[in-house]
C-alpha atoms as a PDB file:
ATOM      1  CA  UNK A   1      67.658 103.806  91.292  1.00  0.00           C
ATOM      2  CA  UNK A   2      64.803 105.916  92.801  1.00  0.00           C
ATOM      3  CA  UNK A   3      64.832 106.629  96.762  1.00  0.00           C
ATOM      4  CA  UNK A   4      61.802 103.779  96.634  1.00  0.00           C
ATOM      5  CA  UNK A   5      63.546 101.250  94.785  1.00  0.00           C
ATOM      6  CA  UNK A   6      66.645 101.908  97.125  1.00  0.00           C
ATOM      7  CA  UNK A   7      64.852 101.286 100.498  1.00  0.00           C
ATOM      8  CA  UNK A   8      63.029  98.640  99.335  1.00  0.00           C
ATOM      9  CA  UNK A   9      66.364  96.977  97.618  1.00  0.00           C
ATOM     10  CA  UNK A  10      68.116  97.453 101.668  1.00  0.00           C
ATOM     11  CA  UNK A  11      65.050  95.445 103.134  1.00  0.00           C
ATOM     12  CA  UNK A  12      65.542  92.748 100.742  1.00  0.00           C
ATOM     13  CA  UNK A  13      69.464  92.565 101.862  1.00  0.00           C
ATOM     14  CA  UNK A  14      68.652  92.472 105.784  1.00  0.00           C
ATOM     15  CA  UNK A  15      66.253  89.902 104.508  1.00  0.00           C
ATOM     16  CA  UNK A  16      68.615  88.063 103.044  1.00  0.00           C
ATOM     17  CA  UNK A  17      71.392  88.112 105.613  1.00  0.00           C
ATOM     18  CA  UNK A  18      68.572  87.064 107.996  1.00  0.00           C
ATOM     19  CA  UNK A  19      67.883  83.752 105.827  1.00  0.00           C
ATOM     20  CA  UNK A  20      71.717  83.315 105.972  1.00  0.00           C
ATOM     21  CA  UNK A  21      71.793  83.473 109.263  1.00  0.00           C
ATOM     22  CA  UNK A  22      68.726  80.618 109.704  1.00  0.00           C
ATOM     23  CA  UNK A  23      70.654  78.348 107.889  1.00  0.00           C
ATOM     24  CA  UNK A  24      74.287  78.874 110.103  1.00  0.00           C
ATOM     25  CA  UNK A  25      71.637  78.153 113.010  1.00  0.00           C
ATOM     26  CA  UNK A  26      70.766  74.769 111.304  1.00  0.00           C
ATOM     27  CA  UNK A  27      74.592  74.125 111.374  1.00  0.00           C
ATOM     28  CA  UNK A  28      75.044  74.934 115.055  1.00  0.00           C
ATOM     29  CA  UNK A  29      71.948  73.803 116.337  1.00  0.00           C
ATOM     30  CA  UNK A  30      71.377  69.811 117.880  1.00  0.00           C
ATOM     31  CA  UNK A  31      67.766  69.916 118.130  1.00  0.00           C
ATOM     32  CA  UNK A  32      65.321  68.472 115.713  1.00  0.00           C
ATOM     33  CA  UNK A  33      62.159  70.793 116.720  1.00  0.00           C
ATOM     34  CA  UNK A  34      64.851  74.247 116.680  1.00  0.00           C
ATOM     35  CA  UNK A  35      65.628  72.675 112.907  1.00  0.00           C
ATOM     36  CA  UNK A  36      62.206  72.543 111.867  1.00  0.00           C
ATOM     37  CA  UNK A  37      61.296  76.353 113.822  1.00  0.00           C
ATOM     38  CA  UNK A  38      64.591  77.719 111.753  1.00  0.00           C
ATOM     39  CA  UNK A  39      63.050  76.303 108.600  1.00  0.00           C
ATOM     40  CA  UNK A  40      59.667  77.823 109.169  1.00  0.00           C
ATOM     41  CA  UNK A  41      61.435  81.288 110.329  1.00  0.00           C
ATOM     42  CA  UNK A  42      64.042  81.359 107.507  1.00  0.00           C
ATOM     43  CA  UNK A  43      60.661  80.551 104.819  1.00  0.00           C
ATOM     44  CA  UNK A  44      58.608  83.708 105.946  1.00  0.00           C
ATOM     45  CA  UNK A  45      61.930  85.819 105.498  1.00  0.00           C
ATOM     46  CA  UNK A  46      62.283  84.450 101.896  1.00  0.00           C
ATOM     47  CA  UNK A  47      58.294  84.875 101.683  1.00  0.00           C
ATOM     48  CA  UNK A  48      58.529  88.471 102.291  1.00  0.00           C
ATOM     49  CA  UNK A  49      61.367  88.926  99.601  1.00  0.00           C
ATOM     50  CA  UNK A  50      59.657  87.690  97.202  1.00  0.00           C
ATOM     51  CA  UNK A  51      56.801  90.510  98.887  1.00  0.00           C
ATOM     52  CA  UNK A  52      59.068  93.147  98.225  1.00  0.00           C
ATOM     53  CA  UNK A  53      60.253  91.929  94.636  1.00  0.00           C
ATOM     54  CA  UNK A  54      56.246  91.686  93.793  1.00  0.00           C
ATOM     55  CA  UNK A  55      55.851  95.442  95.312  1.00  0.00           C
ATOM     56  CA  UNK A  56      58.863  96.970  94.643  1.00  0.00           C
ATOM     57  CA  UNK A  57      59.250  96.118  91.267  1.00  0.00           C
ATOM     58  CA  UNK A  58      55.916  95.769  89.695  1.00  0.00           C
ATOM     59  CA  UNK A  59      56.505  91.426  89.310  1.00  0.00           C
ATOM     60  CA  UNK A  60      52.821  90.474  90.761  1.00  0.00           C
ATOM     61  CA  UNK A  61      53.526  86.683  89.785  1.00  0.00           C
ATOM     62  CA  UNK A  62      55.719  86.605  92.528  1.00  0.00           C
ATOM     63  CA  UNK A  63      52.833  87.666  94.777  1.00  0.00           C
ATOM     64  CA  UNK A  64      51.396  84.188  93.836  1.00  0.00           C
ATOM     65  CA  UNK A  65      54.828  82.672  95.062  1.00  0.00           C
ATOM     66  CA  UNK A  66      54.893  84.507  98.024  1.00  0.00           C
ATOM     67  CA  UNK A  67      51.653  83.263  99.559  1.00  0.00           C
ATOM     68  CA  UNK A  68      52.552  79.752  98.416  1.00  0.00           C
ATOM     69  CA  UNK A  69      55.890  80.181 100.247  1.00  0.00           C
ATOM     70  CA  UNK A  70      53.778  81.071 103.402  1.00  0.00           C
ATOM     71  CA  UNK A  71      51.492  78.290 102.908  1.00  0.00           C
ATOM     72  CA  UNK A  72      53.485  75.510 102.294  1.00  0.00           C
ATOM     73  CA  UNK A  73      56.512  76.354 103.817  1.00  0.00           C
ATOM     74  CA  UNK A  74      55.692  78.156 106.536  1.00  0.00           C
ATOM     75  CA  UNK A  75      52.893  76.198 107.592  1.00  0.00           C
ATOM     76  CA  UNK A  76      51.851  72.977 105.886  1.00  0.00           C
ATOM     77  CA  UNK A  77      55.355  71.844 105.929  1.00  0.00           C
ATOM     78  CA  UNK A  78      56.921  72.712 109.482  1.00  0.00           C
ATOM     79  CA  UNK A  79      53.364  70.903 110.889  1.00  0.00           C
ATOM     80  CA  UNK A  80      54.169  67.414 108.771  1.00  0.00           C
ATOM     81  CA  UNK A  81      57.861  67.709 110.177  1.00  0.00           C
ATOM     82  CA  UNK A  82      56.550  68.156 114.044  1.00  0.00           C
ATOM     83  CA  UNK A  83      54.267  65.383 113.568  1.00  0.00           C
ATOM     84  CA  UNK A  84      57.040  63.291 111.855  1.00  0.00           C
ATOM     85  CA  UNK A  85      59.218  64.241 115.296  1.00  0.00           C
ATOM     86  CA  UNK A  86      56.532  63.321 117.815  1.00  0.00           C
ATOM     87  CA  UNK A  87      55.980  60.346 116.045  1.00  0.00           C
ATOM     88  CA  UNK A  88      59.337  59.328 115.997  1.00  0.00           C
ATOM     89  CA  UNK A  89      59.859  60.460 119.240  1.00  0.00           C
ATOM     90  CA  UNK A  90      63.795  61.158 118.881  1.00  0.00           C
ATOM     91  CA  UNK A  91      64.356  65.407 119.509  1.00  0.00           C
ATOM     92  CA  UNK A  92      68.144  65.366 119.058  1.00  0.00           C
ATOM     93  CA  UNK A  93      70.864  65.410 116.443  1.00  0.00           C
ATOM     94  CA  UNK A  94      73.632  63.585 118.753  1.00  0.00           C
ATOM     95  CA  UNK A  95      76.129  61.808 116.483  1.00  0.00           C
ATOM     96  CA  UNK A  96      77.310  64.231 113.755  1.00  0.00           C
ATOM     97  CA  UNK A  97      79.926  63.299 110.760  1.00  0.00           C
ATOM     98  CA  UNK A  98      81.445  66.632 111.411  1.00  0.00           C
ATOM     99  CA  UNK A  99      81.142  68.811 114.605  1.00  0.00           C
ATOM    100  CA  UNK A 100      79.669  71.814 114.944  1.00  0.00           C
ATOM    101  CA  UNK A 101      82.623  74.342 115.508  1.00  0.00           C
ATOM    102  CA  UNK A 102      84.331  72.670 112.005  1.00  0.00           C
ATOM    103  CA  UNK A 103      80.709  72.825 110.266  1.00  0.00           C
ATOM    104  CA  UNK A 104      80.444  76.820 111.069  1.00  0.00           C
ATOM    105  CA  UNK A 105      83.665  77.268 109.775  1.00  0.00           C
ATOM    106  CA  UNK A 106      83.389  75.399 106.958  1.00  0.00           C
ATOM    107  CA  UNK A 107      80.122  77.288 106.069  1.00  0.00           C
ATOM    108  CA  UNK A 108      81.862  80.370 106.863  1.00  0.00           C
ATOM    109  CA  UNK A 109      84.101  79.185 103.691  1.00  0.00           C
ATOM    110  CA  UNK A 110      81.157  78.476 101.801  1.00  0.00           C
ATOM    111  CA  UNK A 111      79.716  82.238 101.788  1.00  0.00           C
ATOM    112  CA  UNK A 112      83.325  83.585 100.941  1.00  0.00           C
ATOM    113  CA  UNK A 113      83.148  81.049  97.607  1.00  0.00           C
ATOM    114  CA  UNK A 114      79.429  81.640  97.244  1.00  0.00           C
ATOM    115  CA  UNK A 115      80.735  85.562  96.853  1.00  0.00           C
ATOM    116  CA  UNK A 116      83.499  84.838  94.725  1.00  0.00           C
ATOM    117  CA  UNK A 117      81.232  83.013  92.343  1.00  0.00           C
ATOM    118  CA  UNK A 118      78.346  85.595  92.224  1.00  0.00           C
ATOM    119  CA  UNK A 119      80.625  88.807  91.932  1.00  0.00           C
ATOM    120  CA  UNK A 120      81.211  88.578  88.027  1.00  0.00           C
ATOM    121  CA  UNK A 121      77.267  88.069  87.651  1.00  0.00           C
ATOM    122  CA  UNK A 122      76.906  91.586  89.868  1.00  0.00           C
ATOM    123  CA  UNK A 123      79.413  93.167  88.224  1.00  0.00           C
ATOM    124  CA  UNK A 124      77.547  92.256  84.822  1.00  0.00           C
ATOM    125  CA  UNK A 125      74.585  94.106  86.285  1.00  0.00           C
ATOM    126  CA  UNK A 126      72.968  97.231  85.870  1.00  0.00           C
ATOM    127  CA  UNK A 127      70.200  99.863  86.816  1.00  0.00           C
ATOM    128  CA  UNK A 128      67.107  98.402  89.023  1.00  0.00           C
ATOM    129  CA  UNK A 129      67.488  94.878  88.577  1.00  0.00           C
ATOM    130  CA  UNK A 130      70.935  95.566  90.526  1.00  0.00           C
ATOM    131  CA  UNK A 131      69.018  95.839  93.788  1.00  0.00           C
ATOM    132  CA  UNK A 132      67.578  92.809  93.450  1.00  0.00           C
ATOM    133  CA  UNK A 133      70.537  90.513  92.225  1.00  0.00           C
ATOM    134  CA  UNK A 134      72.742  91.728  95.480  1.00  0.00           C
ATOM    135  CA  UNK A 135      71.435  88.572  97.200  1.00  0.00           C
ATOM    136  CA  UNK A 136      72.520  86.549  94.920  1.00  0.00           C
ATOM    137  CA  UNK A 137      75.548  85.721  97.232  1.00  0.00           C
ATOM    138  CA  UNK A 138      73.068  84.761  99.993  1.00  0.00           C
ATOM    139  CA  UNK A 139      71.493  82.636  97.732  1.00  0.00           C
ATOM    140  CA  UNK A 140      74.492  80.773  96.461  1.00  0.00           C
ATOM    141  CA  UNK A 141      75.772  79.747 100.156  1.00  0.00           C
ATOM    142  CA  UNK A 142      72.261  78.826 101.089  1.00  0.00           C
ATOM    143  CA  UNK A 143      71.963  76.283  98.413  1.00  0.00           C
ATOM    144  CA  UNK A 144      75.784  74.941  99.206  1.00  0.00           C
ATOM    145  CA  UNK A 145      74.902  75.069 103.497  1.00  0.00           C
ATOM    146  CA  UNK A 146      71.873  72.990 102.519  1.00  0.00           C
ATOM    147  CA  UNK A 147      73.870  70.396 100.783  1.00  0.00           C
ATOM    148  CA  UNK A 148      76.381  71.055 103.297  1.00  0.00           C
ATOM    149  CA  UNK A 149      74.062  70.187 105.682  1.00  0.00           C
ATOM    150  CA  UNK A 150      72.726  66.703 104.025  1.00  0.00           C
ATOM    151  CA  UNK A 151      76.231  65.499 103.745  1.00  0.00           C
ATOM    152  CA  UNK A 152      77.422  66.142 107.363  1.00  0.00           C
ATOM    153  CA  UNK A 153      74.384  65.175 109.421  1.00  0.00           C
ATOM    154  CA  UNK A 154      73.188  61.541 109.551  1.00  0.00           C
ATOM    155  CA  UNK A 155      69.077  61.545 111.084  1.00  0.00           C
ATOM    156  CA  UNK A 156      67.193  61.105 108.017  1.00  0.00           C
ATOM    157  CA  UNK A 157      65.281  64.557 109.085  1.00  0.00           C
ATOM    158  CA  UNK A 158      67.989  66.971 109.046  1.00  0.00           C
ATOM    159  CA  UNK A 159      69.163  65.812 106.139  1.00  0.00           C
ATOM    160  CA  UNK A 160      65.365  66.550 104.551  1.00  0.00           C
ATOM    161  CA  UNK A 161      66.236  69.544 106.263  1.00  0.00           C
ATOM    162  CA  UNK A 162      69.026  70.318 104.324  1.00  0.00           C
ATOM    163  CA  UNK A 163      67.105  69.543 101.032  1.00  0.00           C
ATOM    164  CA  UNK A 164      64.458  72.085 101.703  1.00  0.00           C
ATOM    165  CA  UNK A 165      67.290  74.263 102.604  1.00  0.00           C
ATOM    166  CA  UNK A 166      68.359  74.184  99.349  1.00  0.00           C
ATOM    167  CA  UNK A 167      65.712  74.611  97.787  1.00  0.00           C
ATOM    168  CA  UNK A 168      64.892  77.602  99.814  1.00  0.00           C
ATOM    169  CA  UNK A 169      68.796  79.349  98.139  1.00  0.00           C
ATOM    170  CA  UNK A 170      67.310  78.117  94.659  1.00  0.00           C
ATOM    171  CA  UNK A 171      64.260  80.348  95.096  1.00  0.00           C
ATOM    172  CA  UNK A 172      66.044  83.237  96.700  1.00  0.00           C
ATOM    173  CA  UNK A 173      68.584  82.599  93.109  1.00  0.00           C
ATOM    174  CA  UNK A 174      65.708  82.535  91.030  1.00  0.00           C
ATOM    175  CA  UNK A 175      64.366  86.077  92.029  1.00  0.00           C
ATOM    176  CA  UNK A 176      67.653  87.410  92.363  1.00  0.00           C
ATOM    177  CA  UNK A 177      68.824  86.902  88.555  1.00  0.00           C
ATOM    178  CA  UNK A 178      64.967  86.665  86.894  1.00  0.00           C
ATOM    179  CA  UNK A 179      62.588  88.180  89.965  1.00  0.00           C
ATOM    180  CA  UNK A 180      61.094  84.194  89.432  1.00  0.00           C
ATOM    181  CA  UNK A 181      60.285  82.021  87.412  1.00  0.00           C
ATOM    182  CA  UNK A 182      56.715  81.224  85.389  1.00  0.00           C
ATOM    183  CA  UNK A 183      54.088  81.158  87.724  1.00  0.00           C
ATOM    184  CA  UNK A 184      52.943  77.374  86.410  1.00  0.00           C
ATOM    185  CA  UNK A 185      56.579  76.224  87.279  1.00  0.00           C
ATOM    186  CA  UNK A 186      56.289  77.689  91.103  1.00  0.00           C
ATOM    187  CA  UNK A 187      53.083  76.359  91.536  1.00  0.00           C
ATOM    188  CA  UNK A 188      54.487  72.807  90.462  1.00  0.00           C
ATOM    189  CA  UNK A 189      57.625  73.095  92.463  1.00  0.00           C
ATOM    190  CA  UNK A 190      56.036  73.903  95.271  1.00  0.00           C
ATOM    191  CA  UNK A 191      53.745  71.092  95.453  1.00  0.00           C
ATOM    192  CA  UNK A 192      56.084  68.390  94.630  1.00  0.00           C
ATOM    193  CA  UNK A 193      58.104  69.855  97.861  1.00  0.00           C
ATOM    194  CA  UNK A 194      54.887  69.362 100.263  1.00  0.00           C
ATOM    195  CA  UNK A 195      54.447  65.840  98.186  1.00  0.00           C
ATOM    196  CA  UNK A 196      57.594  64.569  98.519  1.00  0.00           C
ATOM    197  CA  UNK A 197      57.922  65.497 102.203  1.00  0.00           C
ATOM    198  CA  UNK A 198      54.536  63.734 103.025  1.00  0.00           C
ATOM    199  CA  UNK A 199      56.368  60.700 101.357  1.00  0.00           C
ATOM    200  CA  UNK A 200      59.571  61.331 103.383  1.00  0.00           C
ATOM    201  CA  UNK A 201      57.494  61.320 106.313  1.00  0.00           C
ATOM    202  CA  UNK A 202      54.932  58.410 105.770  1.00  0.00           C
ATOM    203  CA  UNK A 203      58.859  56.303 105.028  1.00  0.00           C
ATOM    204  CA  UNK A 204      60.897  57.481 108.234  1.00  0.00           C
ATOM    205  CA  UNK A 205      57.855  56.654 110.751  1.00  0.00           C
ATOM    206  CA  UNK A 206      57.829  53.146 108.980  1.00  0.00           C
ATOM    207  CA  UNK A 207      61.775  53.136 108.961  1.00  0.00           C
ATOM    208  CA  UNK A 208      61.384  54.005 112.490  1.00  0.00           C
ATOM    209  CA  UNK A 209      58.904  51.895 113.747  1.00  0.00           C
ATOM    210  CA  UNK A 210      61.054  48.810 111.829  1.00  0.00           C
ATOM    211  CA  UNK A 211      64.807  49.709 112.505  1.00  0.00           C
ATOM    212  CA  UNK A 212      63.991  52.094 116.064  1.00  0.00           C
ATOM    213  CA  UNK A 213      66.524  54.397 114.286  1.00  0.00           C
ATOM    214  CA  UNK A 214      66.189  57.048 111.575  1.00  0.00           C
ATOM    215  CA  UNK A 215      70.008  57.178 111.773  1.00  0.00           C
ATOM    216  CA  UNK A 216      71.266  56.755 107.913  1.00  0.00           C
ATOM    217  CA  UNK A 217      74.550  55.082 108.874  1.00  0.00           C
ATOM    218  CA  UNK A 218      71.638  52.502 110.367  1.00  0.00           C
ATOM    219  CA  UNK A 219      69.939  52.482 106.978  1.00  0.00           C
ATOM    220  CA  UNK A 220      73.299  52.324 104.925  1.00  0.00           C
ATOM    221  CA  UNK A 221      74.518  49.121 106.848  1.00  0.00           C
ATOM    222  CA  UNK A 222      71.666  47.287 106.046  1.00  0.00           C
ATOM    223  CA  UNK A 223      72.983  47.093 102.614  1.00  0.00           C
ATOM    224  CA  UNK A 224      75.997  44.490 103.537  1.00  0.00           C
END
């Protein structure tokens, strides 16, 4: 790997141990506006990874990605979320299924299995798309934190959250093994996210203004 490559590959891991750490944030964190600041933050890290990948190793469709990331994600999104918050008008995570000192430490788990399971794909890999593929680890835990995260939080926005989270480890996979996917398929993905979160939005203010609780415990008891 040339001196370029190699720099360029050691911004793209602080990168990715900075997304990590935006999503161990969401774990520890009680406040609905923090989750939606974290998500914003922990997009324009992943936007400028897939910068670097477009840069660094000539794959300009990413470029494309990138300023979609930025727009949707970093932007477009986080604003529909606030709205959705003010609207709402409920700013804290208070009743959780798990607490927060057992969530850390169970996500501390997750990255040590998210490692185990991406070490025989690293050890499969060679030359320059090596520098790349060394978040794969990262990108593993992200996606398990996110669903982590919908399983052991109950307000109807962390847990959309927690999807978005996911999907956040799913793009960070997808440059890590391929540097991305078709530029068509991004392009789609993307806006079904900002789609489907308009939806999710548009259905908790109704929930809300119906039940007075976005709570899904509150929602699931409504089926008996």
């Amino acid at each position: 790997m040339d001196p370029g490559a190699q720099t360029i590959s050691q911004y793209i891991d602080i990168l990715a141990a900075m997304i990590l750490v935006t999503a161990f944030l969401i774990v520890s964190s009680r406040s609905l506006t923090f989750y939606v600041r974290l998500f914003s933050l922990q997009s324009f890290f992943l936007a400028a990874v897939a910068l670097l990948v477009a840069i660094g190793y000539g794959e300009m469709h990413i470029l494309t990605a990138a300023i979609l990331t930025i727009v949707v994600k970093v932007v477009a999104i986080p604003i529909v979320l606030n709205k959705i918050t003010d609207a709402i008008k409920v700013r804290k995570e208070i009743d959780f299924t798990i607490n927060v000192t057992v969530s850390l430490l169970i996500c501390g788990g997750l990255v040590i299995v998210a490692d185990s399971v991406a070490q025989p794909i690293l050890s499969a890999q060679t030359g320059d798309t090596l520098g790349v593929s060394r978040v794969l680890p990262a990108s593993i835990a992200m996606i398990m934190i996110g669903l982590f995260i919908m399983v052991a939080r109950k307000k109807a926005v962390t847990q959309l959250i927690g999807l978005m989270t996911m999907e956040n480890g799913l793009f960070l996979s997808g440059l890590a093994i391929t540097y991305g996917m078709p530029m068509i398929v991004e392009v789609g993905i993307f806006f079904d996210i900002l789609m489907a979160t308009l939806i999710l939005g548009v259905f908790m203010f109704r929930i809300n203004r119906t039940f007075e609780s976005i709570s899904m415990d509150t929602l699931r008891s409504l089926r008996h």
